[in-house]
N, C-alpha and C. Protein backbone atom coordinates (compact mmCIF):
# COMPACT_ATOMS: atom_id res chain seq x y z
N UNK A 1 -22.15 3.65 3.95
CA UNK A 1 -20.86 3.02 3.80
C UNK A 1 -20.65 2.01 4.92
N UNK A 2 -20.38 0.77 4.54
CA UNK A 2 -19.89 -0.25 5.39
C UNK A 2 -18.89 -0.30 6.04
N UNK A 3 -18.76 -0.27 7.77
CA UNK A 3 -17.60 0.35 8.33
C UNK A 3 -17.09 -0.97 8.83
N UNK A 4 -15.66 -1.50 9.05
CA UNK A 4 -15.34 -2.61 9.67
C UNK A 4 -14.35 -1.81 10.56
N UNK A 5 -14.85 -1.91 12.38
CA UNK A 5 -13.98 -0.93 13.19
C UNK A 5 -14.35 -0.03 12.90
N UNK A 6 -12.55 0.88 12.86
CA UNK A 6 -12.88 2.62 12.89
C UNK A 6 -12.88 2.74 10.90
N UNK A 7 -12.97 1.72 10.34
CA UNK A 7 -12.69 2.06 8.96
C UNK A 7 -13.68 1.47 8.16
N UNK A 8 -13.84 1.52 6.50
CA UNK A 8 -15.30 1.11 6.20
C UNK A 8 -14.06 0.31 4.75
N UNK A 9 -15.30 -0.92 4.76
CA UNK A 9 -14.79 -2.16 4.30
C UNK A 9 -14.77 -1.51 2.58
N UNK A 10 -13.99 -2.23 1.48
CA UNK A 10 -13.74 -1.90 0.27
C UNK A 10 -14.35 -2.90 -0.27
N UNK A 11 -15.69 -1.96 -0.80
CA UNK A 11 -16.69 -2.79 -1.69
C UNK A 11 -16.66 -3.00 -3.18
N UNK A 12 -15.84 -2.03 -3.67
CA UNK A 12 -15.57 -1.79 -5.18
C UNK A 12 -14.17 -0.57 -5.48
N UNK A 13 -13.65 -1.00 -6.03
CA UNK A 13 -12.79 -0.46 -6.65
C UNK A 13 -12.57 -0.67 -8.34
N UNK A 14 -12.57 0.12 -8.79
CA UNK A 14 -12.11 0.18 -10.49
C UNK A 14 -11.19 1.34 -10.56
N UNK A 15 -10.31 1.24 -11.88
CA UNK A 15 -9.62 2.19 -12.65
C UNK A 15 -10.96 2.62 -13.36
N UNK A 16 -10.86 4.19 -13.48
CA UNK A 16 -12.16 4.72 -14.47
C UNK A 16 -11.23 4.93 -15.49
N UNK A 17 -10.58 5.95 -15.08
CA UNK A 17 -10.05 7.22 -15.83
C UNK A 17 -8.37 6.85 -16.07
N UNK A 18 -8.09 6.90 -17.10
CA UNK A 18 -6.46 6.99 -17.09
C UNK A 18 -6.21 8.57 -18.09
N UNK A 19 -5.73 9.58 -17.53
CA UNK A 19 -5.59 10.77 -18.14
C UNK A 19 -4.21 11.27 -18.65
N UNK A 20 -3.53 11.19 -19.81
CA UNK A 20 -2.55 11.39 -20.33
C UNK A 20 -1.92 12.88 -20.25
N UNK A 21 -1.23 13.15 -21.14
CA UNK A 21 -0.71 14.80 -20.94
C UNK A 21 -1.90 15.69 -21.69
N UNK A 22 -1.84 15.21 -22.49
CA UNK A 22 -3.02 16.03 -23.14
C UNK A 22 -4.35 15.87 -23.39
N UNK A 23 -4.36 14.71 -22.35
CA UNK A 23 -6.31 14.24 -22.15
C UNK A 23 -7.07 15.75 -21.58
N UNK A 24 -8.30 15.44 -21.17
CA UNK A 24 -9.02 16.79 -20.48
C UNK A 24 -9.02 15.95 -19.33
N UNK A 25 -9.26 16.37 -17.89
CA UNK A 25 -9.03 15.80 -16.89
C UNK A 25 -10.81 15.56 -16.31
N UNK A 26 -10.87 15.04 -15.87
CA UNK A 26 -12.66 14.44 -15.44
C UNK A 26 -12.67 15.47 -14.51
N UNK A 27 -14.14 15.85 -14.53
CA UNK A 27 -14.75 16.95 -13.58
C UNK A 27 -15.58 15.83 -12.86
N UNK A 28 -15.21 15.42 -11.62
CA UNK A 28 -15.64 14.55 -11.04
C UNK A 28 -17.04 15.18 -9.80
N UNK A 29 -17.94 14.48 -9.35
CA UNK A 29 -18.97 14.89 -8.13
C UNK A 29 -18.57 14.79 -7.46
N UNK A 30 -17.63 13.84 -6.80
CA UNK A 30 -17.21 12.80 -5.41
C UNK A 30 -15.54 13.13 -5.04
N UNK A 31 -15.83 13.22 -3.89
CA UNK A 31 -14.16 13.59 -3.41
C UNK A 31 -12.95 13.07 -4.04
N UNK A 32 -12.12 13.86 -4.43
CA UNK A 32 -10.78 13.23 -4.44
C UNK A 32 -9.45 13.20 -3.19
N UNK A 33 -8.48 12.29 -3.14
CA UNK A 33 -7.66 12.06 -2.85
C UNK A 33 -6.53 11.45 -3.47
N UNK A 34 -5.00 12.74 -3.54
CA UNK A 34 -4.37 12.41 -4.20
C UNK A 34 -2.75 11.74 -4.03
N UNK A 35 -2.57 10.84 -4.95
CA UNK A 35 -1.11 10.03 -3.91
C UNK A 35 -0.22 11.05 -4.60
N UNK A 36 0.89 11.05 -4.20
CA UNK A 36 2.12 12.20 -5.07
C UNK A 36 2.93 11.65 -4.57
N UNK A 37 4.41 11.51 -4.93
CA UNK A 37 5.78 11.23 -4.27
C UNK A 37 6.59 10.87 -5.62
N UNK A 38 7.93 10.70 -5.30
CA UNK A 38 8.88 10.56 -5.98
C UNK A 38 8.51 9.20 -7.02
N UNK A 39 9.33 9.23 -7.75
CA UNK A 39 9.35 7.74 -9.23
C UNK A 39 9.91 6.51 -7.77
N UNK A 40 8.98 5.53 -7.70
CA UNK A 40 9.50 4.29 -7.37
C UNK A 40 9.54 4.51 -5.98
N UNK A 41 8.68 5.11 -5.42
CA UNK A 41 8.30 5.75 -3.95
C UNK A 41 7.34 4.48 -3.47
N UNK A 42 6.54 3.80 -4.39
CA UNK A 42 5.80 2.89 -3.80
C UNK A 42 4.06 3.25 -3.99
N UNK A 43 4.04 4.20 -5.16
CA UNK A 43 2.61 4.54 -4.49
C UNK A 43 1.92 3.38 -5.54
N UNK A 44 1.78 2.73 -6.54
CA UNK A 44 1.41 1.67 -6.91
C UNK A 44 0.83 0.42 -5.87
N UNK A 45 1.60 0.43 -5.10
CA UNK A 45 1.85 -0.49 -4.02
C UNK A 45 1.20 -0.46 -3.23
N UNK A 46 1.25 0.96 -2.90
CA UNK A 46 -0.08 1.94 -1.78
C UNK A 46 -1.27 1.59 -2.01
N UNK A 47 -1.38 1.67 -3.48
CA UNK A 47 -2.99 1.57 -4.33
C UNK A 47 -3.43 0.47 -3.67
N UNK A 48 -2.67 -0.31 -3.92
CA UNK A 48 -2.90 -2.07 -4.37
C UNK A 48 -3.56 -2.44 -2.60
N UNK A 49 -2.39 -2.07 -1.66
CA UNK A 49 -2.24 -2.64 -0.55
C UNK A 49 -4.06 -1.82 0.40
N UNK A 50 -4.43 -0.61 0.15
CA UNK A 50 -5.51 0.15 0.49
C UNK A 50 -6.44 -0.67 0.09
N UNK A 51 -6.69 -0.65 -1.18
CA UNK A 51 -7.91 -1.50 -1.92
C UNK A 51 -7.93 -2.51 -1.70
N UNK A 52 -7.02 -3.13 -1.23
CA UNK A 52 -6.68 -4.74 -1.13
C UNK A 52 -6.69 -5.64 -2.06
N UNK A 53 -6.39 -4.71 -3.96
CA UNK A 53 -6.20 -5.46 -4.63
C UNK A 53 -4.81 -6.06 -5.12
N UNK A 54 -4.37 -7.22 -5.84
CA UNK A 54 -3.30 -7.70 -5.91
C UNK A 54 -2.39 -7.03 -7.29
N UNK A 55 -3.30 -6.67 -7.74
CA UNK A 55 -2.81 -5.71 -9.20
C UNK A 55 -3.21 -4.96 -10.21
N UNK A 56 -4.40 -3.86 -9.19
CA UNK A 56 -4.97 -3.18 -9.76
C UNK A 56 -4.25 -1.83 -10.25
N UNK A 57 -3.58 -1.63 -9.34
CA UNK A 57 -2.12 -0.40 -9.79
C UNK A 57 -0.99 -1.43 -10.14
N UNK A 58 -0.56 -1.46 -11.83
CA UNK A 58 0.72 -1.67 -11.80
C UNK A 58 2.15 -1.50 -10.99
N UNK A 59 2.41 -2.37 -10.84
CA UNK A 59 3.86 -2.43 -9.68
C UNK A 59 4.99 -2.72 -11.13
N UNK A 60 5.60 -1.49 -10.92
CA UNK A 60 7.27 -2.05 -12.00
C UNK A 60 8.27 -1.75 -11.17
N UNK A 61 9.30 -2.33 -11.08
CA UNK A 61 11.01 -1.63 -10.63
C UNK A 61 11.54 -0.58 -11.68
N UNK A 62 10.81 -0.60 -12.32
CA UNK A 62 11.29 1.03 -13.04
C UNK A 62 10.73 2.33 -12.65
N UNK A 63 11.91 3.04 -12.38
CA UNK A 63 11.23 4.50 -11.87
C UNK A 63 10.52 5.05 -13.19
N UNK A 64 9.49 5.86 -12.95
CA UNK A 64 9.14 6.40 -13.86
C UNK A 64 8.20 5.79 -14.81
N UNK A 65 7.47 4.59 -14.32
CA UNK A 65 6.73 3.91 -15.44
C UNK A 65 5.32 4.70 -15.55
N UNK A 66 4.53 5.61 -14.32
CA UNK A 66 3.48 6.02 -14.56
C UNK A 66 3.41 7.43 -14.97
N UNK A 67 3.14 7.62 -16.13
CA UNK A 67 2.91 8.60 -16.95
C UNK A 67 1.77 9.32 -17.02
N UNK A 68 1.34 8.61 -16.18
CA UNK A 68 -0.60 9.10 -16.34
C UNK A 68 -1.33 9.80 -14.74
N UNK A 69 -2.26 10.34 -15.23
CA UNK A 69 -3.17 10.20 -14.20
C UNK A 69 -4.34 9.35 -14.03
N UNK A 70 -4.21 8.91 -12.78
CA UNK A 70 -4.45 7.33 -13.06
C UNK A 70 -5.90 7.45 -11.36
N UNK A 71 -7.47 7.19 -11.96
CA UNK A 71 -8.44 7.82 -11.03
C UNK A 71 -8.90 6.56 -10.96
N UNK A 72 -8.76 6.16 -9.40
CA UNK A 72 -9.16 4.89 -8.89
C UNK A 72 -10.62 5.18 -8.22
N UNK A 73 -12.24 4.31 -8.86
CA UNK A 73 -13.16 4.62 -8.29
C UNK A 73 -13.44 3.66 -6.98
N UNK A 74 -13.34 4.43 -6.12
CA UNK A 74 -13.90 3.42 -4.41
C UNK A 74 -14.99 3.39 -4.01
N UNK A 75 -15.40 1.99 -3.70
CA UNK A 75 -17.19 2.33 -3.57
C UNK A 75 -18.14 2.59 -3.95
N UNK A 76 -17.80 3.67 -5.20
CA UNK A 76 -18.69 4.87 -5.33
C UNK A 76 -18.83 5.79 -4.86
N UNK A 77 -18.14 6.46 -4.09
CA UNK A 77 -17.98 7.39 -2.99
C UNK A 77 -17.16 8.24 -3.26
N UNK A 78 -15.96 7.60 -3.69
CA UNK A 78 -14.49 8.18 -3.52
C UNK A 78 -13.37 8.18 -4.95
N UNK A 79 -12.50 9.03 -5.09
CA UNK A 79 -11.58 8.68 -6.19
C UNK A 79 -10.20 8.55 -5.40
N UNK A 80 -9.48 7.96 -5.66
CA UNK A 80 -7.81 8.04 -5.57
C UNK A 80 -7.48 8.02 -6.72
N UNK A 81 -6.46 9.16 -7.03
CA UNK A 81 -5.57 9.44 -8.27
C UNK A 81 -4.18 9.55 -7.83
N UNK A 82 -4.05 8.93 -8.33
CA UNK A 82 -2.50 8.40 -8.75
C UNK A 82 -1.69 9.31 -9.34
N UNK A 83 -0.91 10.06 -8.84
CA UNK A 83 -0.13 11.34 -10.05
C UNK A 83 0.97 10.81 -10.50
N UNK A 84 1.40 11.06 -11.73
CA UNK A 84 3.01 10.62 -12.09
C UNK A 84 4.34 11.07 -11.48
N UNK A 85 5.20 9.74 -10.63
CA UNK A 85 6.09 10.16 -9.60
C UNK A 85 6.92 11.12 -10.54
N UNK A 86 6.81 12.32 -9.65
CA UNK A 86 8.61 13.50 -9.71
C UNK A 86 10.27 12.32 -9.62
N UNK A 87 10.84 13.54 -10.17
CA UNK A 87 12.05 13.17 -10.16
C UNK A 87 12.70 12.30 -10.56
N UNK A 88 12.08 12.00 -11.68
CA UNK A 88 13.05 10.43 -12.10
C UNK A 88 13.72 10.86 -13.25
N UNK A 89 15.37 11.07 -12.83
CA UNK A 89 16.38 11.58 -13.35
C UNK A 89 16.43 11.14 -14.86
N UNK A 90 16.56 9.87 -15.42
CA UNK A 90 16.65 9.13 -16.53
C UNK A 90 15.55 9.71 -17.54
N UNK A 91 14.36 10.24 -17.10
CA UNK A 91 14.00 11.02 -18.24
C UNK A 91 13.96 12.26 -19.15
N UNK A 92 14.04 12.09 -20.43
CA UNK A 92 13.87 13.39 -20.68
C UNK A 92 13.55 14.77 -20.11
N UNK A 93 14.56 15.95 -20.11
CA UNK A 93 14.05 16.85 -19.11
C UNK A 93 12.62 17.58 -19.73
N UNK A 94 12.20 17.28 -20.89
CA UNK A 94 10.77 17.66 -21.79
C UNK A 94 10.09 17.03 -21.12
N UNK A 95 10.41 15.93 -21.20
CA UNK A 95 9.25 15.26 -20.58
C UNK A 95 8.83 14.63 -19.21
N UNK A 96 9.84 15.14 -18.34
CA UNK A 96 9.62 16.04 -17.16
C UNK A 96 8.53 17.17 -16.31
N UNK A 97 9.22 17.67 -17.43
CA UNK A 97 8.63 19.13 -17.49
C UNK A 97 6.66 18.97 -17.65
N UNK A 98 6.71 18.16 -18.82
CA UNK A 98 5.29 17.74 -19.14
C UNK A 98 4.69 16.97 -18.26
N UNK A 99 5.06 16.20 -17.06
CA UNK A 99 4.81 15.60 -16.44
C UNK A 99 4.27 16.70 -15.09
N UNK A 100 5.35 17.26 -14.85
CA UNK A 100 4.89 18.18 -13.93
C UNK A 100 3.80 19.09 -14.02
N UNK A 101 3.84 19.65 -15.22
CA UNK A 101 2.67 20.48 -15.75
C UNK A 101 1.44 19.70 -15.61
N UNK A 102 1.53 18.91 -15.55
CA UNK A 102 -0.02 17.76 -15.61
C UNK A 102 0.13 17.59 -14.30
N UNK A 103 0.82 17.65 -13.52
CA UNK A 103 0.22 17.24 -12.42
C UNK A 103 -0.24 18.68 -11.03
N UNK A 104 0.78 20.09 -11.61
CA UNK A 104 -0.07 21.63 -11.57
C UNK A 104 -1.56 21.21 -12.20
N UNK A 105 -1.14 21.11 -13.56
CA UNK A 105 -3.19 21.05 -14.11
C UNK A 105 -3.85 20.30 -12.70
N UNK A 106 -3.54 18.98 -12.73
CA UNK A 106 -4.81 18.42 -11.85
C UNK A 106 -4.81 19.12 -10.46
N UNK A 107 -3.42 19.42 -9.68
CA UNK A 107 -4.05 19.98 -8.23
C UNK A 107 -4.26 21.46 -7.90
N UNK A 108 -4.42 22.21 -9.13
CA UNK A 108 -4.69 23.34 -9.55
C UNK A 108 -6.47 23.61 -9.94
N UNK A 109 -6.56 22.14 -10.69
CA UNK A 109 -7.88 22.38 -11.46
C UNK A 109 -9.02 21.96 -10.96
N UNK A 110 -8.58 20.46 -10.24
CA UNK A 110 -9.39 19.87 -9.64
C UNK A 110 -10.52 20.32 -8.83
N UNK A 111 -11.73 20.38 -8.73
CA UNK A 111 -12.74 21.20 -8.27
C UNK A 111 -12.79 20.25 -6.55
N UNK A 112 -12.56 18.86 -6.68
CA UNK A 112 -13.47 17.98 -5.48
C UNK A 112 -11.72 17.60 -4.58
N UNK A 113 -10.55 17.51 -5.13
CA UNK A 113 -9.55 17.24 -4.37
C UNK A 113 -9.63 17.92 -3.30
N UNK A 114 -9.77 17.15 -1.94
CA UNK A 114 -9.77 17.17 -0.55
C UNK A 114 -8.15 16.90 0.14
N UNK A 115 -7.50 15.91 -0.23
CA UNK A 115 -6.34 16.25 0.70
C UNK A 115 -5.49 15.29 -0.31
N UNK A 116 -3.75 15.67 -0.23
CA UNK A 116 -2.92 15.12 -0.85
C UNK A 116 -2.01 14.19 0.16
N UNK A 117 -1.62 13.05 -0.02
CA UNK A 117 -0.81 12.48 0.68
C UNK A 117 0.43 12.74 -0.07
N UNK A 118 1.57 12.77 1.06
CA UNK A 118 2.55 12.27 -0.48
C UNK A 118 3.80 11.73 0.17
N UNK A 119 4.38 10.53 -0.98
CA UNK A 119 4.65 9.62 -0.25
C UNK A 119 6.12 9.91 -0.19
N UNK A 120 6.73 9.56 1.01
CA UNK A 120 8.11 9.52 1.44
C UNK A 120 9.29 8.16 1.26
N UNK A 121 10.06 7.83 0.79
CA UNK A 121 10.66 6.98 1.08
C UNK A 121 11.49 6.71 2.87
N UNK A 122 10.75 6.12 3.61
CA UNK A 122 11.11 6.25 4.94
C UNK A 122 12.66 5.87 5.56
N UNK A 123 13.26 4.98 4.77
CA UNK A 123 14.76 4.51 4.91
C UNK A 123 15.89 5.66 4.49
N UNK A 124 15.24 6.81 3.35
CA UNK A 124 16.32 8.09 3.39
C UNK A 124 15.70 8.98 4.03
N UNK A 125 16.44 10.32 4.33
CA UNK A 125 15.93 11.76 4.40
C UNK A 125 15.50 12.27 3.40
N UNK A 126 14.14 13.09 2.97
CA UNK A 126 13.42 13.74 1.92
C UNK A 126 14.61 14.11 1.10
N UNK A 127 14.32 14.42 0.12
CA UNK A 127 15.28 14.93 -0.96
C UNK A 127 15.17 16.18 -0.89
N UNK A 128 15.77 16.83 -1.30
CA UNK A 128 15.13 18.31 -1.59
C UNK A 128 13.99 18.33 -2.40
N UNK A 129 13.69 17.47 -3.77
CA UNK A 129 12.86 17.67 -4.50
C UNK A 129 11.98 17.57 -3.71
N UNK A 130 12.03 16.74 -2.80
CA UNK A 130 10.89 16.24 -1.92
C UNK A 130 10.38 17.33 -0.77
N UNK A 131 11.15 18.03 -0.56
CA UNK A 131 11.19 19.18 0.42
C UNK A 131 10.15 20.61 -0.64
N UNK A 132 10.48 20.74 -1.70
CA UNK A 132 10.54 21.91 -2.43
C UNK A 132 8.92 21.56 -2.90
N UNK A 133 8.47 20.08 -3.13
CA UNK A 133 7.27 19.87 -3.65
C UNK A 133 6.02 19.62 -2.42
N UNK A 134 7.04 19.64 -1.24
CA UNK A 134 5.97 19.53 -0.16
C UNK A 134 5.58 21.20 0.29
N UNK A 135 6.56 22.03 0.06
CA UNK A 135 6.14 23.50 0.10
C UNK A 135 5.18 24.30 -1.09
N UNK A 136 5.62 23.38 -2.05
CA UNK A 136 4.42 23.44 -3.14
C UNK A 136 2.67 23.17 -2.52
N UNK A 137 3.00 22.28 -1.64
CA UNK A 137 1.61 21.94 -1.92
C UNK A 137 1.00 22.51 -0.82
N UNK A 138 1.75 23.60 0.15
CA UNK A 138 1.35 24.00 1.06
C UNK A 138 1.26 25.16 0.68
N UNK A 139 1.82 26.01 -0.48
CA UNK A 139 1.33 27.40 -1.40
C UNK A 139 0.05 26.99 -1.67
N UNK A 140 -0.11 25.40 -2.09
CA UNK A 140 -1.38 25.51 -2.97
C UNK A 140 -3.00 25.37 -1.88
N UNK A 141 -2.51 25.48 -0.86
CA UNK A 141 -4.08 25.16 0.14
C UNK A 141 -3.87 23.32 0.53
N UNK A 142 -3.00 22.61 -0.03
CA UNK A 142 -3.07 21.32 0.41
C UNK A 142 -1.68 20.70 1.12
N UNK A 143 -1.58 21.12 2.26
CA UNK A 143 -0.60 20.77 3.20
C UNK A 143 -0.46 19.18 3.24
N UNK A 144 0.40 18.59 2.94
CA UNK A 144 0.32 16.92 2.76
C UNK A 144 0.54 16.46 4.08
N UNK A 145 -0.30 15.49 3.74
CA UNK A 145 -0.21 13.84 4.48
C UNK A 145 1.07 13.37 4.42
N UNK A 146 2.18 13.05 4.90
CA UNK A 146 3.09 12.28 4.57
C UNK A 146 2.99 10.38 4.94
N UNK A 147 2.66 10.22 3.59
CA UNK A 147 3.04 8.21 3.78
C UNK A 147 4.30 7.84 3.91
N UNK A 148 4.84 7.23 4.92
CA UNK A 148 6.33 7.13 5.38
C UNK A 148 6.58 5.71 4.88
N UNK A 149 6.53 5.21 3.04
CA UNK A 149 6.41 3.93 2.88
C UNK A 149 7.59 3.10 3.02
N UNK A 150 7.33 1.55 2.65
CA UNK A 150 8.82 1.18 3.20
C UNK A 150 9.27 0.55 4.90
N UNK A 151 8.45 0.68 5.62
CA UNK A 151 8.43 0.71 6.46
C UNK A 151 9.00 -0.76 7.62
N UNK A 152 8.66 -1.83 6.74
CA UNK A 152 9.12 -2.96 7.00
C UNK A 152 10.51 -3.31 6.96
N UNK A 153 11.14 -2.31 6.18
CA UNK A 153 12.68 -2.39 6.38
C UNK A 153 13.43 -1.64 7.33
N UNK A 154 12.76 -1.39 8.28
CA UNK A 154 13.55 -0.63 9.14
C UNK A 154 12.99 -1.17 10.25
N UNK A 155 13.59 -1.55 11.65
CA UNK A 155 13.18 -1.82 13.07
C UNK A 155 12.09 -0.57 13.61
N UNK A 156 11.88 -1.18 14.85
CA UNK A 156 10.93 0.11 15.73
C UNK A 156 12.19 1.14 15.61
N UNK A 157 12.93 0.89 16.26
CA UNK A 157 14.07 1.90 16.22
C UNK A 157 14.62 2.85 15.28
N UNK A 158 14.53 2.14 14.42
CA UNK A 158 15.21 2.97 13.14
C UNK A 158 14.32 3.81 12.44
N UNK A 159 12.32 3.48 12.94
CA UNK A 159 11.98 3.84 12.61
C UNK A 159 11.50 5.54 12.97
N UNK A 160 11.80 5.05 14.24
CA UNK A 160 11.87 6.26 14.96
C UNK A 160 12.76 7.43 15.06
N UNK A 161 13.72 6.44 14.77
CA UNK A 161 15.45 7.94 14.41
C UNK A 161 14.63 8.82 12.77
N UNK A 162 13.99 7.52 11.75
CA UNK A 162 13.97 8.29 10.84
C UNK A 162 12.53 9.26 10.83
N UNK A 163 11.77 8.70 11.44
CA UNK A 163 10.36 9.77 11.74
C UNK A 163 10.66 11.19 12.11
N UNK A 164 11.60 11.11 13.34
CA UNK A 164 12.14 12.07 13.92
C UNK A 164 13.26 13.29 12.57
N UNK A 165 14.02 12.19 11.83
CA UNK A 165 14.67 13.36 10.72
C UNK A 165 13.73 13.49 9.53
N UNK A 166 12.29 12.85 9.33
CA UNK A 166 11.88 13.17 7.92
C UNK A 166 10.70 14.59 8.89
N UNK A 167 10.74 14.57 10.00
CA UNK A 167 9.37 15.58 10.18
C UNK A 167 10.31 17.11 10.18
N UNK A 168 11.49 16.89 11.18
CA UNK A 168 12.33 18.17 10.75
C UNK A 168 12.69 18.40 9.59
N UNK A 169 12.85 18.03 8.77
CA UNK A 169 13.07 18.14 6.87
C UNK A 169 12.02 18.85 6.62
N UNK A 170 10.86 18.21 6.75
CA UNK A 170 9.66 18.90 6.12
C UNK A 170 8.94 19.81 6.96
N UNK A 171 9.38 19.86 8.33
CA UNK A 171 8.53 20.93 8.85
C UNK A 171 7.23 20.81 9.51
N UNK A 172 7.23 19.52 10.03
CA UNK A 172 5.43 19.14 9.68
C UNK A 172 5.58 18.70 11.21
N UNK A 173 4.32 18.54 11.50
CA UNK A 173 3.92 17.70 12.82
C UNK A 173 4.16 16.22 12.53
N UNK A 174 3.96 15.27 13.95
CA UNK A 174 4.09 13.80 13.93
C UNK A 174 2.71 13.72 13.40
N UNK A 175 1.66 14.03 13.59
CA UNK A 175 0.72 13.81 13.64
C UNK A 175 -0.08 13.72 11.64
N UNK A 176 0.84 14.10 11.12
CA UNK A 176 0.99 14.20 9.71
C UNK A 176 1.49 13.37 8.97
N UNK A 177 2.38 12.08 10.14
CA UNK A 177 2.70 11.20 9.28
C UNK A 177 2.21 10.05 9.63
N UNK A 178 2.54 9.29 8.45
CA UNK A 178 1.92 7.88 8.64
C UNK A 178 2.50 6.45 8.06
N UNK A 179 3.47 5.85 8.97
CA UNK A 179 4.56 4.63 8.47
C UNK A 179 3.61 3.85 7.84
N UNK A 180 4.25 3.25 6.57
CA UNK A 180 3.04 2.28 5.65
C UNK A 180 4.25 1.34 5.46
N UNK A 181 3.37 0.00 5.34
CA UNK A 181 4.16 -0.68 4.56
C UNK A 181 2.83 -1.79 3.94
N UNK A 182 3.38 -1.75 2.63
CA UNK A 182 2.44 -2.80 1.46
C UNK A 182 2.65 -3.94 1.81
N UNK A 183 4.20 -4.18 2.58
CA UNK A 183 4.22 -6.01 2.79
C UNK A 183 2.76 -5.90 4.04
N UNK A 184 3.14 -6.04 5.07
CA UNK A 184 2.56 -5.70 6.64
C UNK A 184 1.16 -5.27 6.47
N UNK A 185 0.90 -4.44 5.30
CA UNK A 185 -0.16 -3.10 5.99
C UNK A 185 -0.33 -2.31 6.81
N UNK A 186 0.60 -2.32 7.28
CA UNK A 186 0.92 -1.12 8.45
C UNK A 186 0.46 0.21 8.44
N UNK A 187 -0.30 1.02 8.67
CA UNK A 187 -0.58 2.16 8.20
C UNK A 187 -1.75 1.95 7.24
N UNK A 188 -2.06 0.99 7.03
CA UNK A 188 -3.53 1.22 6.63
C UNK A 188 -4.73 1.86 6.76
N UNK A 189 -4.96 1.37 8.13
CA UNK A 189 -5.97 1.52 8.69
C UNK A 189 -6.25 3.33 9.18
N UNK A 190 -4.97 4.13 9.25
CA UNK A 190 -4.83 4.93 9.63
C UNK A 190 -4.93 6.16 8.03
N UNK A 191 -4.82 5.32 6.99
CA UNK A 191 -4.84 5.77 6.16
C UNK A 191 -6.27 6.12 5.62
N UNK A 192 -6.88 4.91 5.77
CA UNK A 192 -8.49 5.02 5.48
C UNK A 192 -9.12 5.95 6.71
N UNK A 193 -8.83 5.70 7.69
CA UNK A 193 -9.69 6.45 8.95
C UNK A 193 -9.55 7.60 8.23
N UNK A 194 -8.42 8.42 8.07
CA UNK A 194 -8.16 10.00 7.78
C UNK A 194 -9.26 10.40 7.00
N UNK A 195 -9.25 9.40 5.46
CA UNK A 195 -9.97 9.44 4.14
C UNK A 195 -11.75 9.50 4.66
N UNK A 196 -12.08 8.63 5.35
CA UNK A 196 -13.44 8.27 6.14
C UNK A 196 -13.36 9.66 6.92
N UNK A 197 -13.01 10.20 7.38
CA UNK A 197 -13.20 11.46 8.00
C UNK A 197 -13.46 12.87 7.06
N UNK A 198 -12.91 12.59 6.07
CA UNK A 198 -13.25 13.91 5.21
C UNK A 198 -14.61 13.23 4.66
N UNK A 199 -15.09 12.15 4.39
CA UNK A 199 -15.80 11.83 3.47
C UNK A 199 -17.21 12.11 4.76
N UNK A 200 -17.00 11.85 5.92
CA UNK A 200 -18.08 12.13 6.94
C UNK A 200 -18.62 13.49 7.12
N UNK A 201 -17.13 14.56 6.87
CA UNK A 201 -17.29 16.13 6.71
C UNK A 201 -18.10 16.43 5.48
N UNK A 202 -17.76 15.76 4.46
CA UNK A 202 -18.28 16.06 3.17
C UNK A 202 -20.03 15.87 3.60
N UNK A 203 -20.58 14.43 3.95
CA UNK A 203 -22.00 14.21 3.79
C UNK A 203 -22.66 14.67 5.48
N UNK A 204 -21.60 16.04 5.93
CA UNK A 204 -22.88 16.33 6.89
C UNK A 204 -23.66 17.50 6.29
């Protein structure tokens, strides 16, 4: 893998897989890593801004547009999947429900998922949903990453009052989070290092 610095350069990226509610989910060889967070949290954005493509993850202002599970191939090395954001009030509570269940299936089933990020809106305090699904994922063996996206709208300052109230919300160390922003890239680099570190654990 081609490293630029502490991080390794993005040689390929594709969408493989787009997995619906009732697709079968890919039994993949190669590590996964998974984005999670609320409808309109930004993780589209995340995709785009990591890979450094301009619109390889759809970007909408509608909460709730990704319905899918959505397996981004990196390199060859790596997957990022995309889960369908929680909580977006305006939909059906069925299909809700179905949404969530698909996204138990994948971080339940998944044989190669290595670590979950999941993304925060950094300008509020976690939601509860946001609280209740980060204890989820710490029942499940995958204690999250928090992406603190958004980040460009807030000063050093503000960013710091809110670092300080999203880590007491969730309980977590500083060391767990990570301010992003898609304009800036901010948090990039820190994002891939993490990812490059499991993938170094994986091929010793």
């Amino acid at each position: 893998m081609e490293n630029s610095g502490n991080n390794f350069i993005i040689r390929s990226a594709v969408l493989e897989t787009v997995a619906g509610i009732t697709s079968r989910l890919p039994d993949h060889s190669l590590p996964e890593f998974a984005l999670t967070g609320r409808s309109n949290v930004g993780k589209s954005s995340l995709v785009n801004a990591l890979l450094l493509r301009r619109s390889l993850a759809r970007v909408s202002q509608e909460p709730g547009k990704t319905r899918t599970v959505n397996f981004y191939r990196v390199n060859d090395a790596f997957y990022l999947t995309d889960l369908p954001g929680y909580g977006y009030a305006k939909s059906a509570k069925d299909t809700r429900e179905q949404w969530l269940r698909m996204i138990e299936r994948y971080l339940k089933g998944s044989k190669q998922l290595k670590a979950v990020f999941q993304l925060i809106d950094m300008r509020h305090p976690p939601t509860a949903l946001d609280i209740e699904y980060s204890a989820y994922l710490r029942d499940l063996g995958f204690p999250p990453y928090y992406i603190l996206t958004k980040a460009d709208k807030l000063s050093r300052n503000e960013q710091a009052k809110q670092q300080a109230v999203i880590r007491k919300a969730l309980d977590t160390d500083a060391g767990r989070m990570i301010p992003f922003s898609s304009v800036t890239k901010a948090g990039r680099e820190e994002i891939l290092s993490l990812i490059k570190k499991y993938l170094e654990t994986e091929s010793e």
